[in-house]
C-alpha atoms as a PDB file:
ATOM      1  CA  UNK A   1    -196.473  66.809-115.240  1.00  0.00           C
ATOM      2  CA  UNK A   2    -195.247  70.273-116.680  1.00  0.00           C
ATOM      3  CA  UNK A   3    -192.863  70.451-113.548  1.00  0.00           C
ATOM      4  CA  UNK A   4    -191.774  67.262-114.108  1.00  0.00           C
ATOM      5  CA  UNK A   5    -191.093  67.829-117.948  1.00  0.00           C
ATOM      6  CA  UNK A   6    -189.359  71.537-116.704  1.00  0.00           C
ATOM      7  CA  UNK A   7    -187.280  69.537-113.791  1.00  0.00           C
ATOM      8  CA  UNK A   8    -185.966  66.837-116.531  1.00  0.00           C
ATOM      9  CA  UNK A   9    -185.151  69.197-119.191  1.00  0.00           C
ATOM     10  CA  UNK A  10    -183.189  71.437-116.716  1.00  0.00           C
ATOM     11  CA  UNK A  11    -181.514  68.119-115.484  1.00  0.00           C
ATOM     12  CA  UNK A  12    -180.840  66.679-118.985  1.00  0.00           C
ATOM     13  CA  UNK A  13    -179.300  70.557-119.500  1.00  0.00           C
ATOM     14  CA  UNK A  14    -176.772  69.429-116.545  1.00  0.00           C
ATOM     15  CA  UNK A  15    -175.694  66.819-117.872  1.00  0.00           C
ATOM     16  CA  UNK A  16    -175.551  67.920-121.609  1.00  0.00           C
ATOM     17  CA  UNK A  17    -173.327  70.960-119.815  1.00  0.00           C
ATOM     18  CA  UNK A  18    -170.393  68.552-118.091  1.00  0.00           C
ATOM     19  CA  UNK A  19    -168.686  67.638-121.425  1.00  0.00           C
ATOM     20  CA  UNK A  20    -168.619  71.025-122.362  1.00  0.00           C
ATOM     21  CA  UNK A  21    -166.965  71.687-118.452  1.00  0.00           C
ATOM     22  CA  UNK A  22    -164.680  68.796-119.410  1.00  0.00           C
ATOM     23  CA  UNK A  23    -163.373  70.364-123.073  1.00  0.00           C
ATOM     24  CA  UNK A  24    -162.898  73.258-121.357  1.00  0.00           C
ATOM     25  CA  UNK A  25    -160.380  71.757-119.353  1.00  0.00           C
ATOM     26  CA  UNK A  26    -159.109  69.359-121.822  1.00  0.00           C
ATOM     27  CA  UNK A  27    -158.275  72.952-123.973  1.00  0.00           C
ATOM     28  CA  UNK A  28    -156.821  74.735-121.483  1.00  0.00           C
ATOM     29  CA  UNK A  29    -154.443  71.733-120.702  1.00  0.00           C
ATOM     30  CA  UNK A  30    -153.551  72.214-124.517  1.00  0.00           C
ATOM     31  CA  UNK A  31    -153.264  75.349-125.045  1.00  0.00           C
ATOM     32  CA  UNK A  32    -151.049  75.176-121.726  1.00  0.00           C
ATOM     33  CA  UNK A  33    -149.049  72.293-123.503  1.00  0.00           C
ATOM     34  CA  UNK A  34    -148.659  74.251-126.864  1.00  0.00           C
ATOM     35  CA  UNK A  35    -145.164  74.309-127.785  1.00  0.00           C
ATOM     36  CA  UNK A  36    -143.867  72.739-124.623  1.00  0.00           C
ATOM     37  CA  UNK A  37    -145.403  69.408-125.446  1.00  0.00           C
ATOM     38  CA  UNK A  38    -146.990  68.091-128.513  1.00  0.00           C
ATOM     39  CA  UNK A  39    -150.804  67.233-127.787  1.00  0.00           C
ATOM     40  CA  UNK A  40    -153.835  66.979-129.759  1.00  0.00           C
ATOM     41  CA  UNK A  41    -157.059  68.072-128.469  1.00  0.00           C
ATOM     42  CA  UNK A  42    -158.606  63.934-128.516  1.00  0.00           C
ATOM     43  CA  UNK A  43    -155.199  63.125-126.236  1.00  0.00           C
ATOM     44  CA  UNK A  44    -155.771  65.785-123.893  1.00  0.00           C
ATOM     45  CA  UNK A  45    -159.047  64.882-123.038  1.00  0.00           C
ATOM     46  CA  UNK A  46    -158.212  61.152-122.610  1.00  0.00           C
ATOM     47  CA  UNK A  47    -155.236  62.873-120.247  1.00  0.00           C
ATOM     48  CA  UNK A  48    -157.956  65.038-118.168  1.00  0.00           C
ATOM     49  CA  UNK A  49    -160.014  61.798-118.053  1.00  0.00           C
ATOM     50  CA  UNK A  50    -157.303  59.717-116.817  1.00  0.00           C
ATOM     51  CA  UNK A  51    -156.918  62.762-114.261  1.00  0.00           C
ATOM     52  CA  UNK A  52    -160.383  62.284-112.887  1.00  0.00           C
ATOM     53  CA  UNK A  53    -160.392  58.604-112.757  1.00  0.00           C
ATOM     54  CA  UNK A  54    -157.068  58.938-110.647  1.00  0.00           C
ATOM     55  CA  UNK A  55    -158.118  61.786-108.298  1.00  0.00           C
ATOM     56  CA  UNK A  56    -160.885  59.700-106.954  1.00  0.00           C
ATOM     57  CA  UNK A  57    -159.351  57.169-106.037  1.00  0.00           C
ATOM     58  CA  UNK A  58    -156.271  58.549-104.087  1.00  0.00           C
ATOM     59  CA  UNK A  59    -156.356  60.578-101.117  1.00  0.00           C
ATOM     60  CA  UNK A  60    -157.476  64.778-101.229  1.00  0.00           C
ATOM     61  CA  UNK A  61    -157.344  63.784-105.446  1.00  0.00           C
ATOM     62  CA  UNK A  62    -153.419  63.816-105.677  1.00  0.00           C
ATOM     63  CA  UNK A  63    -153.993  61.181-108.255  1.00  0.00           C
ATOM     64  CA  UNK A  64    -154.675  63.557-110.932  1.00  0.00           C
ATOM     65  CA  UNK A  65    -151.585  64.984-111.589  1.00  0.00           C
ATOM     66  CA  UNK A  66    -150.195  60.976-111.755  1.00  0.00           C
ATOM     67  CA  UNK A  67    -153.612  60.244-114.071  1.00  0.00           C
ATOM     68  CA  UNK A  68    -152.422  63.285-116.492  1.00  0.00           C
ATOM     69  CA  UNK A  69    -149.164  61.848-116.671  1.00  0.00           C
ATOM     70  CA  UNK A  70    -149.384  58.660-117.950  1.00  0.00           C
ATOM     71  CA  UNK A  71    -149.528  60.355-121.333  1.00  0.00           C
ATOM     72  CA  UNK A  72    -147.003  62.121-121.341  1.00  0.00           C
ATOM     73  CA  UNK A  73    -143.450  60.920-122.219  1.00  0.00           C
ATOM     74  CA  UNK A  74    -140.942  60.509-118.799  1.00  0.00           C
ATOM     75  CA  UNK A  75    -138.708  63.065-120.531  1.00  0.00           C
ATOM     76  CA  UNK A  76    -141.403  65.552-120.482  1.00  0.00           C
ATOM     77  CA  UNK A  77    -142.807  64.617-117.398  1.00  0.00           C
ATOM     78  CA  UNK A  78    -141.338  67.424-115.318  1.00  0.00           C
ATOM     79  CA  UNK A  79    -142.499  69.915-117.787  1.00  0.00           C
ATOM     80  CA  UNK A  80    -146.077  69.010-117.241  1.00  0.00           C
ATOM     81  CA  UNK A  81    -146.488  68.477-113.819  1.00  0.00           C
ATOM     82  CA  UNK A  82    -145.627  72.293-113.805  1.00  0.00           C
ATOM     83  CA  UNK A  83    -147.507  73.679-116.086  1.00  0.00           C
ATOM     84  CA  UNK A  84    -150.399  71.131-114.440  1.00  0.00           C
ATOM     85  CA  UNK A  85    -149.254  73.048-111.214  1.00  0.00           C
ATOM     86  CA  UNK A  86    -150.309  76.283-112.707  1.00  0.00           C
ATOM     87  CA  UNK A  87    -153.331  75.092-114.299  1.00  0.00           C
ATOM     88  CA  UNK A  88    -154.491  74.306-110.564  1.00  0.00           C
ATOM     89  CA  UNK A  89    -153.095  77.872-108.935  1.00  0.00           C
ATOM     90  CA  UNK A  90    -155.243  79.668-112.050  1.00  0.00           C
ATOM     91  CA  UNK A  91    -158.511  77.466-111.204  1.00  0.00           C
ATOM     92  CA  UNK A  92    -157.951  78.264-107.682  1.00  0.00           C
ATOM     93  CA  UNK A  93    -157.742  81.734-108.272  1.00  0.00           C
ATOM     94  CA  UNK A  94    -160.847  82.007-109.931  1.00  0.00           C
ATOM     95  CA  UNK A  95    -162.504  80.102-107.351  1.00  0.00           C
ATOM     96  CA  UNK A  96    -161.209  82.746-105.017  1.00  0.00           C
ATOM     97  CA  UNK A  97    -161.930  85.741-106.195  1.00  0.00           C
ATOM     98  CA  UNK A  98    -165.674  84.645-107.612  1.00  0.00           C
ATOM     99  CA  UNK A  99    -166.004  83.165-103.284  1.00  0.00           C
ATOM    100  CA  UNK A 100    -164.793  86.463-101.911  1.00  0.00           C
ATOM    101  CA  UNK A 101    -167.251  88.622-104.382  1.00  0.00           C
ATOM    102  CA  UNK A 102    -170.003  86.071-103.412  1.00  0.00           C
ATOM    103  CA  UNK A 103    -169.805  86.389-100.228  1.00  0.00           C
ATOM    104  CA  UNK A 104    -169.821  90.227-100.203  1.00  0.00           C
ATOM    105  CA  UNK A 105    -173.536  89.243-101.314  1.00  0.00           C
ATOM    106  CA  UNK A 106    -174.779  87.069 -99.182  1.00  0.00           C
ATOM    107  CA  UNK A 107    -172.578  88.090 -96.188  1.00  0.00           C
ATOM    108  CA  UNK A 108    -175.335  90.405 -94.118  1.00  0.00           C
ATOM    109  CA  UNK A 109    -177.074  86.534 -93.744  1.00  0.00           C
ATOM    110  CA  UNK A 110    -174.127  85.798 -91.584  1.00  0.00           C
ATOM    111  CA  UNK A 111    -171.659  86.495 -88.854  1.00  0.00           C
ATOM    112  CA  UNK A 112    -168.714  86.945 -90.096  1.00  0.00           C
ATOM    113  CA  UNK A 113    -168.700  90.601 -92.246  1.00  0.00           C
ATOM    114  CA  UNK A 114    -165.864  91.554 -94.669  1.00  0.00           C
ATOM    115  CA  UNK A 115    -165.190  95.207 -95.541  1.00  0.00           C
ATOM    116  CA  UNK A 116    -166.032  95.917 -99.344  1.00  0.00           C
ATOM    117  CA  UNK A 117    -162.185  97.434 -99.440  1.00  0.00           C
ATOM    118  CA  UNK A 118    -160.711  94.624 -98.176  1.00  0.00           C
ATOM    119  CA  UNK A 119    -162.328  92.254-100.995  1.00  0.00           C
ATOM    120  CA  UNK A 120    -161.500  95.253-103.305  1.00  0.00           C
ATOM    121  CA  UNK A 121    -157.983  94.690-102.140  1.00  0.00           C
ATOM    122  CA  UNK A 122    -157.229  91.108-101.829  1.00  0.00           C
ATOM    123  CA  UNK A 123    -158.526  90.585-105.608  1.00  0.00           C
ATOM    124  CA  UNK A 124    -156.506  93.150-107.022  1.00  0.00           C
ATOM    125  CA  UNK A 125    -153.292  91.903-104.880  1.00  0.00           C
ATOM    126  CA  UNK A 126    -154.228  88.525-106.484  1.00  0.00           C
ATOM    127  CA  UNK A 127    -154.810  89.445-109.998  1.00  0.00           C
ATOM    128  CA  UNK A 128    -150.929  91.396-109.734  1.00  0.00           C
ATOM    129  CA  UNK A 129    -149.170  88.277-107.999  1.00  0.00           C
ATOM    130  CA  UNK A 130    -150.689  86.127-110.736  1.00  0.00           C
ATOM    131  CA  UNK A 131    -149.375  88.332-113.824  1.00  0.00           C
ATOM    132  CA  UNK A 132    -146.258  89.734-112.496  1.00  0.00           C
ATOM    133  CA  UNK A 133    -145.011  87.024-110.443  1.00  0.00           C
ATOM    134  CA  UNK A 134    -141.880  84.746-112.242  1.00  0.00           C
ATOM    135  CA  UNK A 135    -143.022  81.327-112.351  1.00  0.00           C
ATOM    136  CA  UNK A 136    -139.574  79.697-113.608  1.00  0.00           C
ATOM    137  CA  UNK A 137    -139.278  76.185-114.174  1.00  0.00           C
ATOM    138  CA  UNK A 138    -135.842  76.396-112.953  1.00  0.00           C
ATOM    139  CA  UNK A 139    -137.022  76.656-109.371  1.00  0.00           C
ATOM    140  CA  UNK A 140    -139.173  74.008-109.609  1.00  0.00           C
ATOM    141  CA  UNK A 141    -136.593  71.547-111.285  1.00  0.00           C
ATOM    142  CA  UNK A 142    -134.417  72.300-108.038  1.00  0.00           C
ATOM    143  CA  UNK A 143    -137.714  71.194-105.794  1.00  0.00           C
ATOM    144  CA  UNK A 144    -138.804  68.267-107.545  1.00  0.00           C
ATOM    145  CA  UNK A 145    -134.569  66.876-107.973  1.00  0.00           C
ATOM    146  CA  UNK A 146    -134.446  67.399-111.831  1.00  0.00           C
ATOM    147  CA  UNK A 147    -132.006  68.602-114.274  1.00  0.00           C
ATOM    148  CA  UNK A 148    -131.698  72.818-114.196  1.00  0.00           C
ATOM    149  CA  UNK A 149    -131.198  72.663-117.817  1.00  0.00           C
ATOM    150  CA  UNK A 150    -134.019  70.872-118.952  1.00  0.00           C
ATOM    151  CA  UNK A 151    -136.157  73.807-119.060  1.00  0.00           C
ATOM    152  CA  UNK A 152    -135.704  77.517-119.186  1.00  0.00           C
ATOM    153  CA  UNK A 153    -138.773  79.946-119.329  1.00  0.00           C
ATOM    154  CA  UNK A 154    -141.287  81.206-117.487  1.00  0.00           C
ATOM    155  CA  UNK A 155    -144.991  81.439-118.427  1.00  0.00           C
ATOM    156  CA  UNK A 156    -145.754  84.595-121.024  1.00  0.00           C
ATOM    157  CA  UNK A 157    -148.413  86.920-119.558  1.00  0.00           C
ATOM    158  CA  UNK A 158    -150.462  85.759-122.672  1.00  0.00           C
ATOM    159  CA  UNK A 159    -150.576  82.398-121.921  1.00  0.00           C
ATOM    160  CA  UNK A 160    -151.390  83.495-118.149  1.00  0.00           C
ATOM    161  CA  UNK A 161    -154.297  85.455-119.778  1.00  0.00           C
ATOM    162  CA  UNK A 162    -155.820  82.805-121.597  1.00  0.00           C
ATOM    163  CA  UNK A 163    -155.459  80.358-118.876  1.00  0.00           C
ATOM    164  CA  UNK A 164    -157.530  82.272-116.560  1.00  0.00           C
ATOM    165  CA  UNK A 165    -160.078  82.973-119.287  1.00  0.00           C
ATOM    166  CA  UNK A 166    -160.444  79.597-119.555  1.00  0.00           C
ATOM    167  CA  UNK A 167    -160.748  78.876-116.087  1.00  0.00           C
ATOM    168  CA  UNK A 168    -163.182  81.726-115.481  1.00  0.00           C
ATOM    169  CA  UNK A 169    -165.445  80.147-118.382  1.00  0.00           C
ATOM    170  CA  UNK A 170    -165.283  76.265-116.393  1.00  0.00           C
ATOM    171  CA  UNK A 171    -165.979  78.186-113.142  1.00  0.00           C
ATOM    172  CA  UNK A 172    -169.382  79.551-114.646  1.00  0.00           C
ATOM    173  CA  UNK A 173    -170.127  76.400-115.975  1.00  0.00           C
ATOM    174  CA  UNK A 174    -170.413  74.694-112.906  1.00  0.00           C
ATOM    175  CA  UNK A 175    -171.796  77.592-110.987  1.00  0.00           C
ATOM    176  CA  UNK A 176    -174.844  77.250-113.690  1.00  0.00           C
ATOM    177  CA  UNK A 177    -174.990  73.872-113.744  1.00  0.00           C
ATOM    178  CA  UNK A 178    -175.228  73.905-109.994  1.00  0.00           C
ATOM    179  CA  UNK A 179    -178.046  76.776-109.880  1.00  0.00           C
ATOM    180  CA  UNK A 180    -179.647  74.923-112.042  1.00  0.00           C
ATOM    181  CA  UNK A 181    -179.788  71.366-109.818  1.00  0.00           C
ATOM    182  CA  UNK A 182    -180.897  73.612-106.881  1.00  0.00           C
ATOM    183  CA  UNK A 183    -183.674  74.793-108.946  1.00  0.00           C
ATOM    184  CA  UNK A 184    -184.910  71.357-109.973  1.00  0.00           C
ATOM    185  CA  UNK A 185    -184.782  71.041-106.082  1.00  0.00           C
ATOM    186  CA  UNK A 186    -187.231  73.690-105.650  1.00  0.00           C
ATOM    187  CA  UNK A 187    -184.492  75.945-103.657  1.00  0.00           C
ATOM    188  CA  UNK A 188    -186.350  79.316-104.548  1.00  0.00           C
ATOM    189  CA  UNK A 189    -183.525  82.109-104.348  1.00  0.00           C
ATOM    190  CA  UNK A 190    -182.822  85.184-106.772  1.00  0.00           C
ATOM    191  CA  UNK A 191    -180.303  84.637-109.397  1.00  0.00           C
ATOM    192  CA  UNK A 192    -177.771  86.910-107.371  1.00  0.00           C
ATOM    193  CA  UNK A 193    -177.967  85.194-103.990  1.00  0.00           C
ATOM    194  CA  UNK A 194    -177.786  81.891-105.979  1.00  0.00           C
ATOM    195  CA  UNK A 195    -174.533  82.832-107.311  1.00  0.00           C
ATOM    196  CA  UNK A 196    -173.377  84.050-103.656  1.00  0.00           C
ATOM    197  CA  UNK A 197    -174.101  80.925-101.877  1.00  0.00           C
ATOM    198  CA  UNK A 198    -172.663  78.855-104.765  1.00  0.00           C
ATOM    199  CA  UNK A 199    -169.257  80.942-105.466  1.00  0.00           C
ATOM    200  CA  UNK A 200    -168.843  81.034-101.455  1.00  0.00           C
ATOM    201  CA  UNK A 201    -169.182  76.965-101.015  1.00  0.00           C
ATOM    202  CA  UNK A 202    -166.711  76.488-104.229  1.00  0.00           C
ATOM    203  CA  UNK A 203    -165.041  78.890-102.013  1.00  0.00           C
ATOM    204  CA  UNK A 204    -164.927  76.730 -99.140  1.00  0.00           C
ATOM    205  CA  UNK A 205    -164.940  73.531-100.167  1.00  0.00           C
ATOM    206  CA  UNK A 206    -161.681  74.568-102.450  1.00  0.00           C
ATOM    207  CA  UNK A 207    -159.830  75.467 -98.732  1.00  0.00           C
ATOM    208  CA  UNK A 208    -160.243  71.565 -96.951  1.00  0.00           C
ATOM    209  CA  UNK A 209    -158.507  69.340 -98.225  1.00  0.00           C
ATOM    210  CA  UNK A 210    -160.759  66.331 -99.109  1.00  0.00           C
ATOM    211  CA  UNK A 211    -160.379  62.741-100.527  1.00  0.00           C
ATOM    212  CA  UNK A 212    -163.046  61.602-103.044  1.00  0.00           C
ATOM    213  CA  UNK A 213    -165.639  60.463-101.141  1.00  0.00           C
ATOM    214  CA  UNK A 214    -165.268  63.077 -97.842  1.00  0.00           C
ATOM    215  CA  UNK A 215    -165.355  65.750-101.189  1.00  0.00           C
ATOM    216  CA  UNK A 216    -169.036  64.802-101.196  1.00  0.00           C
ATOM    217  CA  UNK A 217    -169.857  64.664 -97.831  1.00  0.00           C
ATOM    218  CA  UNK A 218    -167.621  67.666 -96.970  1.00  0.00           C
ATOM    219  CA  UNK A 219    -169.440  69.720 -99.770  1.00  0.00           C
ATOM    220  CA  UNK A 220    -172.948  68.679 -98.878  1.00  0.00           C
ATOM    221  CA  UNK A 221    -172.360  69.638 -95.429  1.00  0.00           C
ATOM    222  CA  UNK A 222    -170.815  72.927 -96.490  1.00  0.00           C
ATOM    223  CA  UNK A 223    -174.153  73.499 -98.729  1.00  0.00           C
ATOM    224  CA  UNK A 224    -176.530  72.626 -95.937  1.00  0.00           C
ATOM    225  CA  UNK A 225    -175.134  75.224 -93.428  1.00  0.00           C
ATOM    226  CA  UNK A 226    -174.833  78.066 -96.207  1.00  0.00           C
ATOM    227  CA  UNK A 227    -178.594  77.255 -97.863  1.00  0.00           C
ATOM    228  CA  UNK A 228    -180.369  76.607 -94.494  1.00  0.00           C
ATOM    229  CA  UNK A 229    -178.860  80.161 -93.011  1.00  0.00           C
ATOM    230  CA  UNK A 230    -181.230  81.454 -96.456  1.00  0.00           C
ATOM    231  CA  UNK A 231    -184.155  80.020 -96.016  1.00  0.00           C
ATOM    232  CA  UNK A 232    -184.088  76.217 -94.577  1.00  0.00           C
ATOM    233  CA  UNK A 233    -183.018  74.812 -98.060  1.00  0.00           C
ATOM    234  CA  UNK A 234    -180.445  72.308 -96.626  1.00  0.00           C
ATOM    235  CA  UNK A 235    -181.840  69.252 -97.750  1.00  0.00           C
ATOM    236  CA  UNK A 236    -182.189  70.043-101.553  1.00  0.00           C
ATOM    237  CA  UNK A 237    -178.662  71.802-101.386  1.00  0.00           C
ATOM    238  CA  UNK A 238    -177.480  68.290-100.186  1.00  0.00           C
ATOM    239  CA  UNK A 239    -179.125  66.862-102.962  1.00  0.00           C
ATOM    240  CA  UNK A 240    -178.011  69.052-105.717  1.00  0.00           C
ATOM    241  CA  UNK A 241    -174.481  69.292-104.483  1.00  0.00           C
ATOM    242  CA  UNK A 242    -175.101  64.780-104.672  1.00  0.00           C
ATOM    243  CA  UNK A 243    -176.092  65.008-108.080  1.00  0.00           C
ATOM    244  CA  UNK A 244    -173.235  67.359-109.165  1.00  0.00           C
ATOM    245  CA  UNK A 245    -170.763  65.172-107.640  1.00  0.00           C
ATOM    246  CA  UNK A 246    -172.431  62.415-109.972  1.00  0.00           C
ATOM    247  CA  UNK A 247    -171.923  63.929-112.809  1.00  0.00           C
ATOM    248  CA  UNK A 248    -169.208  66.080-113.061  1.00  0.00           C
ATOM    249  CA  UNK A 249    -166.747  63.748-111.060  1.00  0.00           C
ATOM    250  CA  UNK A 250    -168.574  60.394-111.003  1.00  0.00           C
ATOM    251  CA  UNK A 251    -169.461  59.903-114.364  1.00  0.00           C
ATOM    252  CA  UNK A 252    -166.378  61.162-116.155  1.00  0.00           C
ATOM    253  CA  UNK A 253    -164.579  58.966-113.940  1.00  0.00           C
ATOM    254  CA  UNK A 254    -165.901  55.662-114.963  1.00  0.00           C
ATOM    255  CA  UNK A 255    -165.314  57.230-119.080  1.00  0.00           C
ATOM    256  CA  UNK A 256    -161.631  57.331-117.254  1.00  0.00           C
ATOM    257  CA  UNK A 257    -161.683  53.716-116.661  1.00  0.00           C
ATOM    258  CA  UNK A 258    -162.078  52.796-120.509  1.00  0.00           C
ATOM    259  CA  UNK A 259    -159.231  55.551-121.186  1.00  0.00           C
ATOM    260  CA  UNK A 260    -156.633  53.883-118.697  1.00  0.00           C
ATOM    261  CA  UNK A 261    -158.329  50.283-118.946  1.00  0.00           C
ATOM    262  CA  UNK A 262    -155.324  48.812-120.237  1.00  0.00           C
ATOM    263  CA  UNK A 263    -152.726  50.292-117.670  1.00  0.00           C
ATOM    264  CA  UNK A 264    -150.816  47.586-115.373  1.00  0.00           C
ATOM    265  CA  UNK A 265    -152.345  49.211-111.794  1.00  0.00           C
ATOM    266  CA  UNK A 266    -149.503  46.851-110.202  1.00  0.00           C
ATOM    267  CA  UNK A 267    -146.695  48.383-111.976  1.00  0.00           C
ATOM    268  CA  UNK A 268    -148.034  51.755-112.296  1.00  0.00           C
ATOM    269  CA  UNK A 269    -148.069  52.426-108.130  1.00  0.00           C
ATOM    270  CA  UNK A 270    -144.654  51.797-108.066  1.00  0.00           C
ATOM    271  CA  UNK A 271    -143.921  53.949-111.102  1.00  0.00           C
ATOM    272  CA  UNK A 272    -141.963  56.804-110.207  1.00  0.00           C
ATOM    273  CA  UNK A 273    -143.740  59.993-112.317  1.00  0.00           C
ATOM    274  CA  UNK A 274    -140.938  61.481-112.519  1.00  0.00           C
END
């Protein structure tokens, strides 16, 4: 009974944590938006919901970037399919750097060894390219076909600061909300190899491109090889990585069906976002 009280208050924990993952993203697509675009903190959410909703249903989640849009006036359009862009690159950076330093950790349970230095390295070679690289929207107007002058900046370090903040903060939330699932599942691992395995599946699972549904199966299958090489935990890393797929993606999903309920799916395919 007292396991079953622990494993349901851990669970309800899960859950109570993916709204805050959510508003986490809903604020960094704000703060992102903040005198670019005008945007409350209610409307971006509904726009990150409308994201989800679209991503599952469209192949390796493309449909996000369309499901953010539909908020956003067609004027503006370009604007935030950029700044969207770079929302993406920062979340994938994070997801990079915290896979390459988990790894390092788990690492000797494998194969394939990476020199310390070489992590050392690549993170610090990241961390420059991100802040000193020119992101102008000027290039990308000439790649997506619209107007050089609608736009002229590039993103202030700043902003680039508190964008990866952000993103760092999201990243530990589902890295805890995951540790957590594998604990209801009885996976019994230190907190530091927990964080290894988990950072290097985000890791991998980041690199294959996936539609909705294969992003479930791909991910359990990527969590079965890395948590049966520790210990024969495969099944109940399957079953975790199910149940964060439920309700991180699933669930906020169907809460993006009430947001977009009243959107014309016939007309909107052959709307052109930009």
């Amino acid at each position: 009974m007292n396991l079953f009280l622990n494993g349901f208050e851990l669970l309800s924990i899960v859950v109570l944590l993916m709204p805050l993952n959510w508003s986490l993203e809903a604020f960094k697509w704000k703060q992102i938006l903040d005198g670019k675009i005008a945007m409350t903190f209610g409307e971006s959410l509904r726009s990150v919901l409308s994201g989800v909703t679209f991503a599952i249903i469209t192949p390796n989640g493309i449909g996000e970037y369309g499901g953010r849009l539909l908020s956003i006036s067609r004027e503006n359009r370009a604007k935030a399919l950029f700044l969207n862009s770079f929302l993406s690159l920062s979340q994938l950076l994070i997801t990079t750097i915290g896979g390459l330093v988990g790894y390092l950790i788990v690492q000797e349970y494998f194969s394939f060894l990476i020199h310390y230095s070489i992590v050392i390295l690549l993170v610090i070679a990241l961390l420059v390219s991100y802040f000193f690289t020119q992101i102008n929207f000027n290039l990308f107007s000439k790649l997506t076909g619209t107007k050089r002058n609608t736009l002229k900046w590039s993103i202030p370090k700043k902003q680039r600061v508190n964008t990866l903040v952000l993103s760092f903060l999201r990243y530990s939330v589902f890295c805890l909300q995951f540790a957590l699932l594998l604990h209801i599942c009885e996976v019994e691992l230190s907190a530091i190899h927990y964080f290894g395995l988990i950072s290097t599946i985000y890791l991998v699972a980041a690199i294959i491109p996936t539609g909705w549904f294969s992003n479930l199966l791909v991910r359990g299958s990527i969590s079965y090889y890395f948590f049966e090489q520790m210990g024969d935990f495969g099944e109940q890393a399957v079953i975790a990585s199910s149940l964060l797929w439920i309700i991180n993606l699933f669930i906020p999903a169907l809460a993006g069906l009430v947001v977009v309920r009243n959107v014309d799916w016939l007309k909107l395919f052959k709307l052109k976002t930009i």
